[in-house]
PDB file of N, CA and C in Angstrom:
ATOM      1  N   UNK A   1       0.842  -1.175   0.000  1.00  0.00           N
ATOM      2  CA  UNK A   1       0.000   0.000   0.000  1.00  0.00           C
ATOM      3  C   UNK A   1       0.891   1.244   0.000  1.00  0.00           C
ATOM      4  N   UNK A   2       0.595   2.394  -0.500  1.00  0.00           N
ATOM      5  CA  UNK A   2       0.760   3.485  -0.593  1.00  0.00           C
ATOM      6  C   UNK A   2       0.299   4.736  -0.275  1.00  0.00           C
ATOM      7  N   UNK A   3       1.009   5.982   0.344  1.00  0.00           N
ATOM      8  CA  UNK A   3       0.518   7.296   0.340  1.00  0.00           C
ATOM      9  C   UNK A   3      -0.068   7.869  -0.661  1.00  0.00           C
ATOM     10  N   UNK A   4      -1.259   8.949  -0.438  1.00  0.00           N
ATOM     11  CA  UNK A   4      -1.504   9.993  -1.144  1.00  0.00           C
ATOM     12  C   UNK A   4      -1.712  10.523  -0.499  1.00  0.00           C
ATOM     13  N   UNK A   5      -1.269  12.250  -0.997  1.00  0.00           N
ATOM     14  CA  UNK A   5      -1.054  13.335   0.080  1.00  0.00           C
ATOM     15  C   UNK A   5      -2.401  14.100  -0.480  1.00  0.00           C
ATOM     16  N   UNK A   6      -3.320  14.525   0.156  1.00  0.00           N
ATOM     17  CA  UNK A   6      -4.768  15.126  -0.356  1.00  0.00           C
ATOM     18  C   UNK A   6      -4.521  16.782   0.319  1.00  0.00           C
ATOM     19  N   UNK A   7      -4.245  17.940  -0.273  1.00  0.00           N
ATOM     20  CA  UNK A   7      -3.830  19.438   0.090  1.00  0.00           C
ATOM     21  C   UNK A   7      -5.748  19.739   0.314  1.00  0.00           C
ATOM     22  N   UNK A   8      -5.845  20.677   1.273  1.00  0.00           N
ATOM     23  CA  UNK A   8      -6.953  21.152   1.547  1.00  0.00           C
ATOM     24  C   UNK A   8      -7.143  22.645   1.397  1.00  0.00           C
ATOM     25  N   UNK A   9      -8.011  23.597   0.769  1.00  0.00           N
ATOM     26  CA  UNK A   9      -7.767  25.072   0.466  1.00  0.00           C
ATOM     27  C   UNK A   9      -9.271  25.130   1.095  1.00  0.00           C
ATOM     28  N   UNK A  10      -8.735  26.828   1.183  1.00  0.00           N
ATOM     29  CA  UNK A  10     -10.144  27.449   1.815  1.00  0.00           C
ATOM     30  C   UNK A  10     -10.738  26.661   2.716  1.00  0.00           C
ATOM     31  N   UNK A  11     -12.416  26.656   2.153  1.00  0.00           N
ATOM     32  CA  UNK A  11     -13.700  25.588   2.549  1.00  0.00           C
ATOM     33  C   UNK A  11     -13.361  24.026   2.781  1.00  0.00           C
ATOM     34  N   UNK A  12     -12.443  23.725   1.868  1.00  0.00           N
ATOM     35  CA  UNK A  12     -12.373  22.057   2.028  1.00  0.00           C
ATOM     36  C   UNK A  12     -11.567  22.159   3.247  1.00  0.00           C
ATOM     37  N   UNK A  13     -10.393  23.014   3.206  1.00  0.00           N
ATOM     38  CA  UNK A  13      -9.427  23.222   4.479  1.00  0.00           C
ATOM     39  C   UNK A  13     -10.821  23.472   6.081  1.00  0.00           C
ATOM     40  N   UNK A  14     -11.774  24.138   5.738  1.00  0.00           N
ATOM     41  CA  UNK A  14     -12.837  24.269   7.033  1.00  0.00           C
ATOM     42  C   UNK A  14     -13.044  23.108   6.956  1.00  0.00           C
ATOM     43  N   UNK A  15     -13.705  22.657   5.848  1.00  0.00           N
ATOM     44  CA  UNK A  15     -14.655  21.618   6.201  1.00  0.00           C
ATOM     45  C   UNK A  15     -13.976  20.079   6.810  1.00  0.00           C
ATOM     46  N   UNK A  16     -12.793  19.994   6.439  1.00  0.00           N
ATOM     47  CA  UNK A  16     -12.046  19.259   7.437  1.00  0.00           C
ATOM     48  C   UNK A  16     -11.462  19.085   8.447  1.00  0.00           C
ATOM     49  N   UNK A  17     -11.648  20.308   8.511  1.00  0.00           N
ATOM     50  CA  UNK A  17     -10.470  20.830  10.072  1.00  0.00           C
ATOM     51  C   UNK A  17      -9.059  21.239   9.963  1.00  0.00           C
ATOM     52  N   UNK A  18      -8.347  20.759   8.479  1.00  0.00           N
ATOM     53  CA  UNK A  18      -7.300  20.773   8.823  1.00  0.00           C
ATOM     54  C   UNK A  18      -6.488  21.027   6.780  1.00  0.00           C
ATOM     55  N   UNK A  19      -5.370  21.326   7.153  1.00  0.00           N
ATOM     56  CA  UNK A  19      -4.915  21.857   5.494  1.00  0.00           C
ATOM     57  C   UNK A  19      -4.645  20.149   4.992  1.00  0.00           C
ATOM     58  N   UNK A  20      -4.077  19.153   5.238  1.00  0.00           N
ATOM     59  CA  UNK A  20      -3.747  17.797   4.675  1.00  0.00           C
ATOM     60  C   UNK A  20      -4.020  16.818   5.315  1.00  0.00           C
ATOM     61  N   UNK A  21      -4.827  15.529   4.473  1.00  0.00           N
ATOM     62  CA  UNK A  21      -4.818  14.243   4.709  1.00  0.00           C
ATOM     63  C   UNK A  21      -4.018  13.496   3.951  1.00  0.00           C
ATOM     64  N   UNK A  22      -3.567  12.155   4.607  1.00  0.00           N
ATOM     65  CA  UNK A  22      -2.951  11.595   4.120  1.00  0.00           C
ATOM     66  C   UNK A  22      -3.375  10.095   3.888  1.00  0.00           C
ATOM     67  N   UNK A  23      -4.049   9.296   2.539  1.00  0.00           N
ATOM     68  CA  UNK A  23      -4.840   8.214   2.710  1.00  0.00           C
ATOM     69  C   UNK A  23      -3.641   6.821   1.940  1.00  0.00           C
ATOM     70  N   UNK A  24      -3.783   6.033   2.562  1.00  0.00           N
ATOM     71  CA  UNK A  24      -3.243   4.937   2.056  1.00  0.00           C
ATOM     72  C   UNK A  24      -4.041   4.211   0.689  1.00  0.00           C
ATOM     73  N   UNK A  25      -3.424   4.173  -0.523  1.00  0.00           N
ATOM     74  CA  UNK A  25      -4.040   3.675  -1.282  1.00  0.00           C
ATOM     75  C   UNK A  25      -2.994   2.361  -1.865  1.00  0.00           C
ATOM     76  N   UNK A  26      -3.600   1.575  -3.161  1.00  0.00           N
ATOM     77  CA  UNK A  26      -3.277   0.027  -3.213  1.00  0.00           C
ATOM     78  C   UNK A  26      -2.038   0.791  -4.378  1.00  0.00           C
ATOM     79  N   UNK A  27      -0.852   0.012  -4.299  1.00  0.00           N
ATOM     80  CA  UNK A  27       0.055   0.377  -4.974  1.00  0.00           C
ATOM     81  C   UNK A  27       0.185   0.618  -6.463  1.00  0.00           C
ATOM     82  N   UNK A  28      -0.919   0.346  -7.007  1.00  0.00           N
ATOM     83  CA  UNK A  28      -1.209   0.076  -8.527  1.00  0.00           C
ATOM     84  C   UNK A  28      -2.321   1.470  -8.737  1.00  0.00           C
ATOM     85  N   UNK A  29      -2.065   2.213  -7.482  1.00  0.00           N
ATOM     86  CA  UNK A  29      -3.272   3.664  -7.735  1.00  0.00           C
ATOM     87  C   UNK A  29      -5.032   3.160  -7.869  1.00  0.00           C
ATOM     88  N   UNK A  30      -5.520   4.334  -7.438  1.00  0.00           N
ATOM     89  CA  UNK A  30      -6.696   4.453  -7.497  1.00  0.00           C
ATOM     90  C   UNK A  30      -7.281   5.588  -8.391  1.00  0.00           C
ATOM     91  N   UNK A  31      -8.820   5.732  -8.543  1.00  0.00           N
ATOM     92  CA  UNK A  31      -9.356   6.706  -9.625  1.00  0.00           C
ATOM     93  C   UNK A  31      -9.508   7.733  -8.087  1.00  0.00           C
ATOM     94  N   UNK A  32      -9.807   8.739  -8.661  1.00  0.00           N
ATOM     95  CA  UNK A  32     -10.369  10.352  -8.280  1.00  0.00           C
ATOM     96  C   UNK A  32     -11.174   9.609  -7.661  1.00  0.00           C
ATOM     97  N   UNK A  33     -12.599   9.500  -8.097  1.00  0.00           N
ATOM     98  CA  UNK A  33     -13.760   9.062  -7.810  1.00  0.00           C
ATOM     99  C   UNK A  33     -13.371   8.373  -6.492  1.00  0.00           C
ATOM    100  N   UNK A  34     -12.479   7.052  -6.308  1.00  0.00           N
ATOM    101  CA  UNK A  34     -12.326   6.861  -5.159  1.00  0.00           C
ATOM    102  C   UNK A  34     -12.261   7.486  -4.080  1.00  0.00           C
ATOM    103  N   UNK A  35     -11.007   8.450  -4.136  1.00  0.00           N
ATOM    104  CA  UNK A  35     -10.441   9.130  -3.310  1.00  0.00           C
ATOM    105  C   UNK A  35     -11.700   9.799  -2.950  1.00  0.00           C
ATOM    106  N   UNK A  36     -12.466  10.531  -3.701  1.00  0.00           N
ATOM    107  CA  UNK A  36     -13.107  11.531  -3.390  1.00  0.00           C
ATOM    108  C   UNK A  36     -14.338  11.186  -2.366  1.00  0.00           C
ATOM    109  N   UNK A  37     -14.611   9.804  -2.642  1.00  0.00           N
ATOM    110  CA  UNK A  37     -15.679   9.022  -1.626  1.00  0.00           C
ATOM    111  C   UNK A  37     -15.515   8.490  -0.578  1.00  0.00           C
ATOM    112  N   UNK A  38     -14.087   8.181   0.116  1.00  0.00           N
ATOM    113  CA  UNK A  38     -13.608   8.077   1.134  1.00  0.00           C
ATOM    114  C   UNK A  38     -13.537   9.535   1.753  1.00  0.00           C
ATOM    115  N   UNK A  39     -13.018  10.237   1.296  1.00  0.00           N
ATOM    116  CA  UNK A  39     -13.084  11.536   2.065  1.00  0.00           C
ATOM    117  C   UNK A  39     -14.543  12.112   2.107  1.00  0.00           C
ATOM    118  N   UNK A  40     -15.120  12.198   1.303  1.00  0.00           N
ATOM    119  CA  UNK A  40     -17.162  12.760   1.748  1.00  0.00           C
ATOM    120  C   UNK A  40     -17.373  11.807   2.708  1.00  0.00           C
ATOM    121  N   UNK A  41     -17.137  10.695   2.824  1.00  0.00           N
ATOM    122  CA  UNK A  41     -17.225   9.320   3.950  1.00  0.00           C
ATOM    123  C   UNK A  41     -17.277   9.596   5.201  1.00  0.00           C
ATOM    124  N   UNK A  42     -15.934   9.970   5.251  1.00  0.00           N
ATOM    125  CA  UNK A  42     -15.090  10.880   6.327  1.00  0.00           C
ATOM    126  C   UNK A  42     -15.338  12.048   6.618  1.00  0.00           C
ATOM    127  N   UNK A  43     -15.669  12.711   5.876  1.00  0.00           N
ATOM    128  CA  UNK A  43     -15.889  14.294   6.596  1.00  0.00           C
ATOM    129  C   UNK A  43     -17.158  14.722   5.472  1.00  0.00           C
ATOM    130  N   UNK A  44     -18.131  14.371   5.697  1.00  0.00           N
ATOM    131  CA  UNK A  44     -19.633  14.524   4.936  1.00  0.00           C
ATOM    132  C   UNK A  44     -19.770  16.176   4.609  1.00  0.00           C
ATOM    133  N   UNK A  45     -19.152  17.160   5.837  1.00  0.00           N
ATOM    134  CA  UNK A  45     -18.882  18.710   5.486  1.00  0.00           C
ATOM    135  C   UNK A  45     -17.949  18.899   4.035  1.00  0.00           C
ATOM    136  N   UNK A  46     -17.721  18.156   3.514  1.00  0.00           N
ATOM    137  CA  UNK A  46     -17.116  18.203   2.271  1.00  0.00           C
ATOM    138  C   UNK A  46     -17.973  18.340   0.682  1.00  0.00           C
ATOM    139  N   UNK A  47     -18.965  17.519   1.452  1.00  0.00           N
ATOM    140  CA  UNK A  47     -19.858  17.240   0.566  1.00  0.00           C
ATOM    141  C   UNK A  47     -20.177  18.383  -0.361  1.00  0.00           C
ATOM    142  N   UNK A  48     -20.638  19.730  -0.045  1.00  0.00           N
ATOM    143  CA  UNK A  48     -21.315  20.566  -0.912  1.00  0.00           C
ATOM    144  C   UNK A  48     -19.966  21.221  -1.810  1.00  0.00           C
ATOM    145  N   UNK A  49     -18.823  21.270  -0.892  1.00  0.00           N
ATOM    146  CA  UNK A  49     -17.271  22.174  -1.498  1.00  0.00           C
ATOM    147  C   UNK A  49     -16.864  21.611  -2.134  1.00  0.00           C
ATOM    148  N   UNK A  50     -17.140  20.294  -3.045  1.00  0.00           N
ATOM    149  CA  UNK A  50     -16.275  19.450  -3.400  1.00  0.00           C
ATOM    150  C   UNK A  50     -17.403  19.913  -5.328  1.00  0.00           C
ATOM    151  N   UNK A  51     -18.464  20.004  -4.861  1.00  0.00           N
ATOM    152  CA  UNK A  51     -19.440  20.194  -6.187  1.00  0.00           C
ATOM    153  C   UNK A  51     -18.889  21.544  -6.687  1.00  0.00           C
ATOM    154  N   UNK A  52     -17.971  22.543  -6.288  1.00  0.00           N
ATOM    155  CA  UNK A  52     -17.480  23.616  -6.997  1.00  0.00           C
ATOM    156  C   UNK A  52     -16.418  23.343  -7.494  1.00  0.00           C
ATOM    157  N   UNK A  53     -15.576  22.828  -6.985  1.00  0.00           N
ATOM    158  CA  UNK A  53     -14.054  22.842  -6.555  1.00  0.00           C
ATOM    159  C   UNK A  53     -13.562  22.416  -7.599  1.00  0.00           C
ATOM    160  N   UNK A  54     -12.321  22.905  -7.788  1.00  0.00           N
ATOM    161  CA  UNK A  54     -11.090  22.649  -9.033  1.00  0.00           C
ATOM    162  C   UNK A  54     -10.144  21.414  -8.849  1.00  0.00           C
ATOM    163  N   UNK A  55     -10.153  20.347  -8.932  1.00  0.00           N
ATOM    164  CA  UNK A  55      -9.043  19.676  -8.638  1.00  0.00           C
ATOM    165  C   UNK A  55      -7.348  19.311  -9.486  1.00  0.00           C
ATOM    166  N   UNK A  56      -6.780  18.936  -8.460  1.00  0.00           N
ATOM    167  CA  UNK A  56      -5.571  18.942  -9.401  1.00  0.00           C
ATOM    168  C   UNK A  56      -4.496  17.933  -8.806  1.00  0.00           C
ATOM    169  N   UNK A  57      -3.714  17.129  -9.643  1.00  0.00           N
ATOM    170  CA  UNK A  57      -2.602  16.326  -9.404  1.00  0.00           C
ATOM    171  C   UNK A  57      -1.034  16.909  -9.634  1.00  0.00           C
ATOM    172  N   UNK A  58      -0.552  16.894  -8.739  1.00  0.00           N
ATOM    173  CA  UNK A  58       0.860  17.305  -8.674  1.00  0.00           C
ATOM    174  C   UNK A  58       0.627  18.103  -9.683  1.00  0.00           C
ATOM    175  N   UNK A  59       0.071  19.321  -9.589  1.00  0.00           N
ATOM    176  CA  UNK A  59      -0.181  20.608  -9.814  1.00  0.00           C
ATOM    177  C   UNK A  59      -0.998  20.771 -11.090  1.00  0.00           C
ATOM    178  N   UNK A  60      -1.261  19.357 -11.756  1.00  0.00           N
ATOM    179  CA  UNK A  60      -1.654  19.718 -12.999  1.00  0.00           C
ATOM    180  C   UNK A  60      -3.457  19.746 -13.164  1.00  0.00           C
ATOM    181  N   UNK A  61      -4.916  20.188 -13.305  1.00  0.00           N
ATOM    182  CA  UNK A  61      -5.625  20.205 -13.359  1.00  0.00           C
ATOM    183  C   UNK A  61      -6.111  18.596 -13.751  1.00  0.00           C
ATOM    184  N   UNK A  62      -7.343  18.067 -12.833  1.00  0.00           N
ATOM    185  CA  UNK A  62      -7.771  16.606 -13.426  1.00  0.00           C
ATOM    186  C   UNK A  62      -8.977  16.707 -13.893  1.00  0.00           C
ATOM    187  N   UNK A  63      -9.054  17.031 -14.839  1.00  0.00           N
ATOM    188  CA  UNK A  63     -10.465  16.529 -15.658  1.00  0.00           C
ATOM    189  C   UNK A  63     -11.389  15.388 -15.588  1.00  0.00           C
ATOM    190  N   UNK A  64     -11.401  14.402 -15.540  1.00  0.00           N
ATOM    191  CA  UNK A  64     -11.621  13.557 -14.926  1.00  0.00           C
ATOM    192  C   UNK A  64     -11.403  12.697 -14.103  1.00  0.00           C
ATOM    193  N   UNK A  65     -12.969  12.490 -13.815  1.00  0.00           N
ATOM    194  CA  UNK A  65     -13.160  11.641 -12.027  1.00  0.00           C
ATOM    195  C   UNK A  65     -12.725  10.527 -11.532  1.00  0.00           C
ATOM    196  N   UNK A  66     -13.106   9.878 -13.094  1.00  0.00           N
ATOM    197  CA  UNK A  66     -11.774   8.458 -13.548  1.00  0.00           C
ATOM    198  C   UNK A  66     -10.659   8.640 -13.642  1.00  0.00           C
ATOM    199  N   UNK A  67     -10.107   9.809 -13.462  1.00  0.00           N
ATOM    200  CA  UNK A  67      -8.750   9.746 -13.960  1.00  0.00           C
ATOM    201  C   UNK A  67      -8.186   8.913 -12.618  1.00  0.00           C
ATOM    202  N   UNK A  68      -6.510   8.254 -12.768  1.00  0.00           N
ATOM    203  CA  UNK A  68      -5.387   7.438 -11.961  1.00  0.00           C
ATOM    204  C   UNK A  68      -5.016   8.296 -10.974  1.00  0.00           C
ATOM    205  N   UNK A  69      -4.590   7.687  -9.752  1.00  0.00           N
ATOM    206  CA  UNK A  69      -3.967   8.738  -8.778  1.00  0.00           C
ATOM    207  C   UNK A  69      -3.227   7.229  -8.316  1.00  0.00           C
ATOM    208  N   UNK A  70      -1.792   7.954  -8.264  1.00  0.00           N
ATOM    209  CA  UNK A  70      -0.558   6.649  -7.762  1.00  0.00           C
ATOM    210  C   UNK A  70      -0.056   7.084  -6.334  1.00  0.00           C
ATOM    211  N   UNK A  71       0.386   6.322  -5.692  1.00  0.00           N
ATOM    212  CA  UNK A  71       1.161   6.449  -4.534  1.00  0.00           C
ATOM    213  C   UNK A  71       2.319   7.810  -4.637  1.00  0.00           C
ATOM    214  N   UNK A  72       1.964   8.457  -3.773  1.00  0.00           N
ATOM    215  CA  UNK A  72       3.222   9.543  -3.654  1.00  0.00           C
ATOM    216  C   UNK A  72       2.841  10.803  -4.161  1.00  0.00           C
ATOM    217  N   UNK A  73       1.982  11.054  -5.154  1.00  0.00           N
ATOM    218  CA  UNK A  73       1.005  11.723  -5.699  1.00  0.00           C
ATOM    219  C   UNK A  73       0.476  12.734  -4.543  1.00  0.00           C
ATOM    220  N   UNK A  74       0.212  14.165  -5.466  1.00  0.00           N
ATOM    221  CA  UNK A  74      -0.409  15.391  -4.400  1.00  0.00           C
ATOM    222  C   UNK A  74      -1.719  15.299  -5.174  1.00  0.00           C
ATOM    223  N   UNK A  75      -2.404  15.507  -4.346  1.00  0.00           N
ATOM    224  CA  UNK A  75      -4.271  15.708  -4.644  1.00  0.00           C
ATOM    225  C   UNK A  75      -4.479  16.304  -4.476  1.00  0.00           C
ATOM    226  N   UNK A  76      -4.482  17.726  -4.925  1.00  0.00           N
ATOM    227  CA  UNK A  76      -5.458  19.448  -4.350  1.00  0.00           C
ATOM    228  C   UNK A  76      -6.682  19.537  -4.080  1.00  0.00           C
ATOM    229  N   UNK A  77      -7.060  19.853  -3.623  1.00  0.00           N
ATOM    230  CA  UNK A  77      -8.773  20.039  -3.614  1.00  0.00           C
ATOM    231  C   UNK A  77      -8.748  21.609  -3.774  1.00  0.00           C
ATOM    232  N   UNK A  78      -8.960  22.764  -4.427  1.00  0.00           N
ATOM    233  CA  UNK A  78      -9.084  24.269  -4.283  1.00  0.00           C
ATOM    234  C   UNK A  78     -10.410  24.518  -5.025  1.00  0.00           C
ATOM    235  N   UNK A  79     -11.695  24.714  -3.868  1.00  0.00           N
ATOM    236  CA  UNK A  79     -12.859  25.501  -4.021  1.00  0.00           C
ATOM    237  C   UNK A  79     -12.727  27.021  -4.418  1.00  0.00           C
ATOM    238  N   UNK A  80     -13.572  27.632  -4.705  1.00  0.00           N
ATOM    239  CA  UNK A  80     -13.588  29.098  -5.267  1.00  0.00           C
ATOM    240  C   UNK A  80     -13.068  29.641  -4.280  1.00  0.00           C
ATOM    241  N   UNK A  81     -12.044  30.693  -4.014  1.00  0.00           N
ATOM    242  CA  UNK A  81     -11.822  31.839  -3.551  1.00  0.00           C
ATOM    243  C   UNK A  81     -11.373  32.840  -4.093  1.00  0.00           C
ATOM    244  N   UNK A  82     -11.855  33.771  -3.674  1.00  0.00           N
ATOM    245  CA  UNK A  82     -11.156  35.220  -3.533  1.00  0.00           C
ATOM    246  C   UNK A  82      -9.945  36.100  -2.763  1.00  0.00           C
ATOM    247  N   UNK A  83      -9.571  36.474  -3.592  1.00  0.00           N
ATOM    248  CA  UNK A  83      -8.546  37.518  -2.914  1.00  0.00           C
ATOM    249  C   UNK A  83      -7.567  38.349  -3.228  1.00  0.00           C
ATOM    250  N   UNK A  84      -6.573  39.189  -2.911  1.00  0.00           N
ATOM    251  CA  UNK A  84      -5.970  40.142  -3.709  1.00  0.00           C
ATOM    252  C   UNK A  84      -4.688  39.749  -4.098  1.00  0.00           C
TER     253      UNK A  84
END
């Protein structure tokens, strides 16, 4: 098994309590979709921030929900904000 490091911004950062989780996944990676249902699982306050939100892998934007996520891998979560 393997790390993935999940970054928390803004709202997702409230709605969890905290800026990073860190979830063990199977060494051969998992989809988005996974990840993303263990964590609403876990912290159900996620639920509505997650229907705006931009996601991204080691910095690059993921288009899709299917898309792969491997061990060692950064997972952003960044909902809408503002600021100067």
């Amino acid at each position: 098994m393997g790390r993935l490091r999940v970054l928390l911004f803004a709202t997702a950062r409230e709605a969890v309590g905290r800026p990073r989780v860190d979830l063990t996944i199977p060494d051969d990676g998992t989809r988005v979709e996974t990840v993303l249902a263990e964590l609403t699982e876990r912290y159900p306050r996620l639920v509505p921030v997650l229907a705006a939100s931009r996601l991204f892998c080691n910095g690059e934007p993921v288009a899709r929900r299917a898309a792969r996520l491997a061990p060692g891998d950064e997972f952003a979560i960044h909902p809408p904000y503002s600021g100067g």
